[in-house]
Protein backbone atom coordinates (compact mmCIF):
# COMPACT_ATOMS: atom_id res chain seq x y z
CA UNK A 1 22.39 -8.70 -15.08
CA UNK A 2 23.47 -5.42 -16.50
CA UNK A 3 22.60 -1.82 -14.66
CA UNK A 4 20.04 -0.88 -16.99
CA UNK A 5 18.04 -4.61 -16.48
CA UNK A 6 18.66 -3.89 -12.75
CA UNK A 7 17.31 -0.63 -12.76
CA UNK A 8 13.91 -1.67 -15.00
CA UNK A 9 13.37 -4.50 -12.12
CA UNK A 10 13.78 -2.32 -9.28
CA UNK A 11 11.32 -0.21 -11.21
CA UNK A 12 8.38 -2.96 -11.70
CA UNK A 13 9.24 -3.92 -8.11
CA UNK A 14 8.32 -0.44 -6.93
CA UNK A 15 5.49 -0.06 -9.16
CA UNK A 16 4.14 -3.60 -8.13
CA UNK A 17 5.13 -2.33 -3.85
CA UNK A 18 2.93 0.90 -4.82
CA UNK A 19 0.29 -1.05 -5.95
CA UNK A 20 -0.32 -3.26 -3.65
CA UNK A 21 -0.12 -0.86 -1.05
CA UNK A 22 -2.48 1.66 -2.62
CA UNK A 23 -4.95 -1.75 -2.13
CA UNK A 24 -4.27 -2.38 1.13
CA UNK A 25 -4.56 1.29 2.35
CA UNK A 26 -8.28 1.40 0.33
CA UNK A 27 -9.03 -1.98 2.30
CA UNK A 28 -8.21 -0.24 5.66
CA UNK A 29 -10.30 3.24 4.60
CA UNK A 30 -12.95 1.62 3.74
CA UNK A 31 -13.50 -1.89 5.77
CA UNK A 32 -15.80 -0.59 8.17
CA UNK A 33 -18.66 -0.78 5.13
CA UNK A 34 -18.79 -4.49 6.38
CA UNK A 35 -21.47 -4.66 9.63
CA UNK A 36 -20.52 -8.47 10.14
CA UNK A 37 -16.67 -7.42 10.89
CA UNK A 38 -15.17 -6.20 14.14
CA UNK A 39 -11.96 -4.25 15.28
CA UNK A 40 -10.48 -7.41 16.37
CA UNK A 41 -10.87 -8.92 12.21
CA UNK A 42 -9.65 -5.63 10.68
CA UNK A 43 -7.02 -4.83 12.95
CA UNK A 44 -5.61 -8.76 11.92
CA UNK A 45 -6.68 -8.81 8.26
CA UNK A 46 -4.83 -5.84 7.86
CA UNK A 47 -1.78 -7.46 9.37
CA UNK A 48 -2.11 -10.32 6.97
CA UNK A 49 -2.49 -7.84 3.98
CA UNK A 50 0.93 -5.90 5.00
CA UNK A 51 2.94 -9.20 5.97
CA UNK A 52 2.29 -10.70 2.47
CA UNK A 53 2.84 -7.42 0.51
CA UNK A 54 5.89 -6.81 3.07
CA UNK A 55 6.98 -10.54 2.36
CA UNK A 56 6.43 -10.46 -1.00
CA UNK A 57 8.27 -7.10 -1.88
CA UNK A 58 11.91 -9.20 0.04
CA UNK A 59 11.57 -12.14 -1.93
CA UNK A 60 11.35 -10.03 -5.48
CA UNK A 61 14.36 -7.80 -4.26
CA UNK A 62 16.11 -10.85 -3.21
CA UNK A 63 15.55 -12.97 -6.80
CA UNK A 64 18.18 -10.57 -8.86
CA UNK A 65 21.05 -11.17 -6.20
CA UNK A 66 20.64 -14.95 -6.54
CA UNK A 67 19.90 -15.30 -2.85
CA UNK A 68 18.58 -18.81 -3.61
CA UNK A 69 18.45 -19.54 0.55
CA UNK A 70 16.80 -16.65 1.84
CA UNK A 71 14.13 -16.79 -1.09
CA UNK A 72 13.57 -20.23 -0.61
CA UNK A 73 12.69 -19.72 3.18
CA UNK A 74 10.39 -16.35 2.20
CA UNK A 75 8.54 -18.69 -0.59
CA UNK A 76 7.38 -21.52 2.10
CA UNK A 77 6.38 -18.51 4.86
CA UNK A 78 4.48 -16.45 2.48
CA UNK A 79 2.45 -19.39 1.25
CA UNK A 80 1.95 -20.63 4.50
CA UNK A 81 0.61 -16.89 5.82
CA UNK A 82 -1.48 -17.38 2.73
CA UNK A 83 -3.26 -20.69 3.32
CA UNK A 84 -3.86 -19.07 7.00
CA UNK A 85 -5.88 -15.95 5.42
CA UNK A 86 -8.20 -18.56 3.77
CA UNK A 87 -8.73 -20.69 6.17
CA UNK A 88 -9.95 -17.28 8.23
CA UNK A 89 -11.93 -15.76 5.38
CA UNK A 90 -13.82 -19.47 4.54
CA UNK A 91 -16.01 -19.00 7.09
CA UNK A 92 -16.33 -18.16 11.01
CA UNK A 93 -13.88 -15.48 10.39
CA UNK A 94 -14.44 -14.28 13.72
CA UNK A 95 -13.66 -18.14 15.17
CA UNK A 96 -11.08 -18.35 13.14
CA UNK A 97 -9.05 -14.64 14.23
CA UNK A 98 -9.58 -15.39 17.67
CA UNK A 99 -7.99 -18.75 17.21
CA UNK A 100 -4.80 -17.43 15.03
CA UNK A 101 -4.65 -15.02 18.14
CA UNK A 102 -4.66 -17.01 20.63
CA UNK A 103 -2.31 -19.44 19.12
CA UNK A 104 0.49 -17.03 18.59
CA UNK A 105 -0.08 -15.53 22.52
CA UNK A 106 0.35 -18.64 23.52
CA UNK A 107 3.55 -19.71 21.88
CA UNK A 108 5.12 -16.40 22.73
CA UNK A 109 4.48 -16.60 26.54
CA UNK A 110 4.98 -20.42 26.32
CA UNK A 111 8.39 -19.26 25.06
CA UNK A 112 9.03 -16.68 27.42
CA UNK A 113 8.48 -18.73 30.01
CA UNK A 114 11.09 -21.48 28.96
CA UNK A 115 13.16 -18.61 28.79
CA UNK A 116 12.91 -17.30 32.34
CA UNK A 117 13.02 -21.04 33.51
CA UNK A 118 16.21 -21.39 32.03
CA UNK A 119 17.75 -17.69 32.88
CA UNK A 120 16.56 -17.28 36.08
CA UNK A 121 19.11 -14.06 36.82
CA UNK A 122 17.73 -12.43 33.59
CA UNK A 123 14.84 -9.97 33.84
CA UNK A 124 11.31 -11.01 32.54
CA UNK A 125 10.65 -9.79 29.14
CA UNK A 126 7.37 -8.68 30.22
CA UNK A 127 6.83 -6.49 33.39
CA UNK A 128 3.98 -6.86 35.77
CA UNK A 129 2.27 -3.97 34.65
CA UNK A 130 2.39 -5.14 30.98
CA UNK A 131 0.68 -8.42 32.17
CA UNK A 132 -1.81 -6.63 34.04
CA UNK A 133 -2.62 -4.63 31.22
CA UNK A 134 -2.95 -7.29 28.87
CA UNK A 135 -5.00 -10.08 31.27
CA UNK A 136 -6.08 -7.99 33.52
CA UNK A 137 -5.90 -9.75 37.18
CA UNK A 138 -2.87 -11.63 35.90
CA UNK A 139 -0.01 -11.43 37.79
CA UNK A 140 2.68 -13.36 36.03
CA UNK A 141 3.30 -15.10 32.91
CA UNK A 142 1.87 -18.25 34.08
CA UNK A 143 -1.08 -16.88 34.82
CA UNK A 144 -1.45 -15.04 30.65
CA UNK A 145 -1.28 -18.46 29.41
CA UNK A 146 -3.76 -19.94 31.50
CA UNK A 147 -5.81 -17.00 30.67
CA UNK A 148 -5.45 -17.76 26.88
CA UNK A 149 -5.70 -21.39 27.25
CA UNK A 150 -8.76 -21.14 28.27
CA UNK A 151 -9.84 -18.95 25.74
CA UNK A 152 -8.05 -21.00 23.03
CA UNK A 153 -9.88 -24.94 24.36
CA UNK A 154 -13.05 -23.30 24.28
CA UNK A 155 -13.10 -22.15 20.57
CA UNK A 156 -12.79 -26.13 19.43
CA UNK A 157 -15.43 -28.06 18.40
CA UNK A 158 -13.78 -30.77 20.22
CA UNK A 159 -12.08 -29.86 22.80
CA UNK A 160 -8.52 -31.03 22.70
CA UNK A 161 -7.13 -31.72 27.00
CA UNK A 162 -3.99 -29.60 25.92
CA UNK A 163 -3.77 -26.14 24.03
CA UNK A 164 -0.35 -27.84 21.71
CA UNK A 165 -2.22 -31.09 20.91
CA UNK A 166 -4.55 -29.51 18.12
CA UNK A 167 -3.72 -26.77 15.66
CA UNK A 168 -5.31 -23.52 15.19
CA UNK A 169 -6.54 -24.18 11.92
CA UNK A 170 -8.15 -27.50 13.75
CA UNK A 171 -11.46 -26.04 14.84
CA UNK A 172 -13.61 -28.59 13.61
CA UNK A 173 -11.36 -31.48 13.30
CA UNK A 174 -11.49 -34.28 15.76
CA UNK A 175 -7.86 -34.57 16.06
CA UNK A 176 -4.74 -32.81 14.81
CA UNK A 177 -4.18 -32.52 11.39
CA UNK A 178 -1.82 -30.93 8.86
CA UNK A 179 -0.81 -28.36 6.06
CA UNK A 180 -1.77 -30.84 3.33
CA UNK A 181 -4.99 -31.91 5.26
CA UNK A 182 -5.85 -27.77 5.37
CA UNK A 183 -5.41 -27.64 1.63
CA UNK A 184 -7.56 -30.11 1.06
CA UNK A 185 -10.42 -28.53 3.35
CA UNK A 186 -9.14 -24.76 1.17
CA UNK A 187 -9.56 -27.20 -1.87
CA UNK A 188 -5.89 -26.11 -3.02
CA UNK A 189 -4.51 -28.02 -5.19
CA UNK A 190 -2.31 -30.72 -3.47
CA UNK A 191 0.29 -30.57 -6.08
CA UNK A 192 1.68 -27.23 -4.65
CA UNK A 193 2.12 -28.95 -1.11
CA UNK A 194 5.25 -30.65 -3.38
CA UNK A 195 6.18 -27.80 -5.76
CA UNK A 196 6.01 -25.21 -2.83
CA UNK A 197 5.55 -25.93 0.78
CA UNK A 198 7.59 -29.56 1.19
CA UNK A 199 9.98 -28.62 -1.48
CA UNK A 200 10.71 -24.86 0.46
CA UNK A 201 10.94 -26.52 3.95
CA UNK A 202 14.09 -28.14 2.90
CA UNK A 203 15.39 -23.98 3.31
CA UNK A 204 14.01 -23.75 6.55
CA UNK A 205 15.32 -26.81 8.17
CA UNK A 206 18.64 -26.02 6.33
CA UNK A 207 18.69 -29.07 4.57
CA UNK A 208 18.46 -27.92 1.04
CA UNK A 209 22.37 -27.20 1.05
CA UNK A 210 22.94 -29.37 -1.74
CA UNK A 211 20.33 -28.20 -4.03
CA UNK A 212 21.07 -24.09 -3.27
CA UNK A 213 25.12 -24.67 -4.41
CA UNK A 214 23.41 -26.27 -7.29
CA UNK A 215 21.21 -23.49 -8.31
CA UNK A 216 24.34 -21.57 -7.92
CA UNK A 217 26.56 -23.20 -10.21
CA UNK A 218 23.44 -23.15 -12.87
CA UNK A 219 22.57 -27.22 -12.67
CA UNK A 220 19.43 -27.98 -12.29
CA UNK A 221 17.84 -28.32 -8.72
CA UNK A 222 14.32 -27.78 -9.25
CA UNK A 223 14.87 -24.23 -7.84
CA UNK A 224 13.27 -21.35 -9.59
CA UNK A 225 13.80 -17.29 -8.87
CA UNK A 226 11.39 -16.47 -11.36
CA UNK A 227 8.82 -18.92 -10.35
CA UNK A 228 8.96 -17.93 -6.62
CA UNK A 229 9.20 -14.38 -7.30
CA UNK A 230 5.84 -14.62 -9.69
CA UNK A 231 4.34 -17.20 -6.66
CA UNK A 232 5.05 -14.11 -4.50
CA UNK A 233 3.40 -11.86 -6.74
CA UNK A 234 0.48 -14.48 -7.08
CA UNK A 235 -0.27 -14.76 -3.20
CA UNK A 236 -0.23 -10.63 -2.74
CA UNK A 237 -3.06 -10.63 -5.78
CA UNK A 238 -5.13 -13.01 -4.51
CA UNK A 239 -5.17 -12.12 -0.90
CA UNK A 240 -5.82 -8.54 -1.68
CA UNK A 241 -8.57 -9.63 -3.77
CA UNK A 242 -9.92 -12.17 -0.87
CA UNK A 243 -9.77 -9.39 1.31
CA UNK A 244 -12.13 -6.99 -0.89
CA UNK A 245 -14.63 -9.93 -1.65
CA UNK A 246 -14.55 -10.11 2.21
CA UNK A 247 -15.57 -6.88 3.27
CA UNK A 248 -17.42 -6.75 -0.10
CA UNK A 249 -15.56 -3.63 -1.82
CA UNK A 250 -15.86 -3.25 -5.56
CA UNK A 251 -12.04 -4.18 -6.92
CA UNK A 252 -12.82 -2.39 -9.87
CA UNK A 253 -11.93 0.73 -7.37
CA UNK A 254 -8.48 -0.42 -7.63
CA UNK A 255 -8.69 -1.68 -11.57
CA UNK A 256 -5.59 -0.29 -12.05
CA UNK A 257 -3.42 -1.06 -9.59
CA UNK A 258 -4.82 -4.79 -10.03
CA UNK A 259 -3.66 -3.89 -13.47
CA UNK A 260 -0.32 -3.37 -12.01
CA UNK A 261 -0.15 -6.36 -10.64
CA UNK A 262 -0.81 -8.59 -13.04
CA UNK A 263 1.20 -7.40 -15.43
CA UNK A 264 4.23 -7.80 -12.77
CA UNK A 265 3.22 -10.92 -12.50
CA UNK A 266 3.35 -12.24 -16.15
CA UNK A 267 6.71 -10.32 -16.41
């Protein structure tokens, strides 16, 4: 690609960035117009709104130095992060951000734990006085996750016996289910489980060796830069908008930076 080509990409990558983070700060300004929402569902659908922006703005800065792998890996996490936002803004948002929540608590002291079991000269990651201050009453790790377990079991319309046996995204469901089983329920077209989930996974679980030294040597491997720079693009658009239509902000506030990013999108 020559410098000037570089230079105008960079360019409609920054303008895109701007953009979407003109949105994001107007979302956070003005969320507290919604009386349904809570401190708890802005503080974590602001989170979402940064990580896919963040995410997005690596994978488009990534496409022009034909970093096939790390792309690839981006693609399947930022679509992922995406189905979560719907699945929290269909309905029982509140439900719903408790259980993401909960979820990730638990798999972080779950892990920490494992890790102390199996280093037991190391120091704990957490100190007793950030465990207090989180649970208060809890005096170890142990007792955080049986705090959150709790918590966690009793969000479920049927209660699973263990917090790993159902996913978050399970509330209703009678037994575990899947990514392809949640885009059905988000009425997603299952089409894009193939083209973009399954077909990305193969980066994560590094077994899409083959197919990246393709992509490389220009053969075809069903790999795409532009396609998962514009799918990017396409996730960062629509949460931004599902975030307005939840708090019920006017997105012709932001015409023009929607503007923005659409055209970067059809680029």
């Amino acid at each position: 690609m020559a410098e000037k080509q570089i230079e105008e990409v960079q360019n409609e990558i920054n303008d895109f960035v701007n953009s979407s983070h003109e949105i994001v700060t107007y979302i956070t300004d003005n969320n507290s117009e919604n009386d349904s929402s809570s401190s708890e569902i802005d503080a974590m659908l602001g989170m979402f709104a940064m990580n896919v922006v963040d995410r997005a703005e690596t994978i488009c800065r990534l496409c022009p130095l034909n970093r096939y792998d790390s792309v690839g890996v981006l693609t399947r996490s930022i679509f992922e992060v995406y189905l979560y936002l719907l699945y929290i803004l269909q309905k029982d948002t509140d439900r719903r951000v408790k259980a993401f929540l909960y979820h990730s608590r638990l798999n972080n002291i779950t892990c920490m734990i494992d890790f102390e079991k199996n280093n037991g000269d190391e120091h704990s990651q957490y100190s007793l006085e950030e465990i207090s201050a989180e649970v208060p009453g809890a005096e170890s790790l142990n007792d955080m996750k049986e705090h959150y377990e709790g918590l966690f079991i009793n969000l479920f319309k049927h209660k699973p016996q263990k917090w790993w046996s159902r996913n978050w995204y399970d509330l209703d469901q009678s037994k575990k289910t899947n990514i392809p089983n949640l885009m059905k329920r988000l009425e997603i077209d299952h089409s894009l489980y193939s083209e973009v989930y399954k077909l990305y996974s193969m980066d994560v679980h590094g077994s899409n060796l083959l197919n990246y030294t393709a992509a490389l040597a220009g053969k075809n491997s069903g790999l795409n830069l532009a396609t998962m720079g514009n799918l990017a693009k396409i996730v960062v658009r629509n949460s931004l908008e599902a975030i307005l239509n939840y708090y019920k902000l006017d997105a012709q506030d932001m015409a023009e930076h929607f503007v923005i990013l659409e055209k970067s999108i059809t680029n």
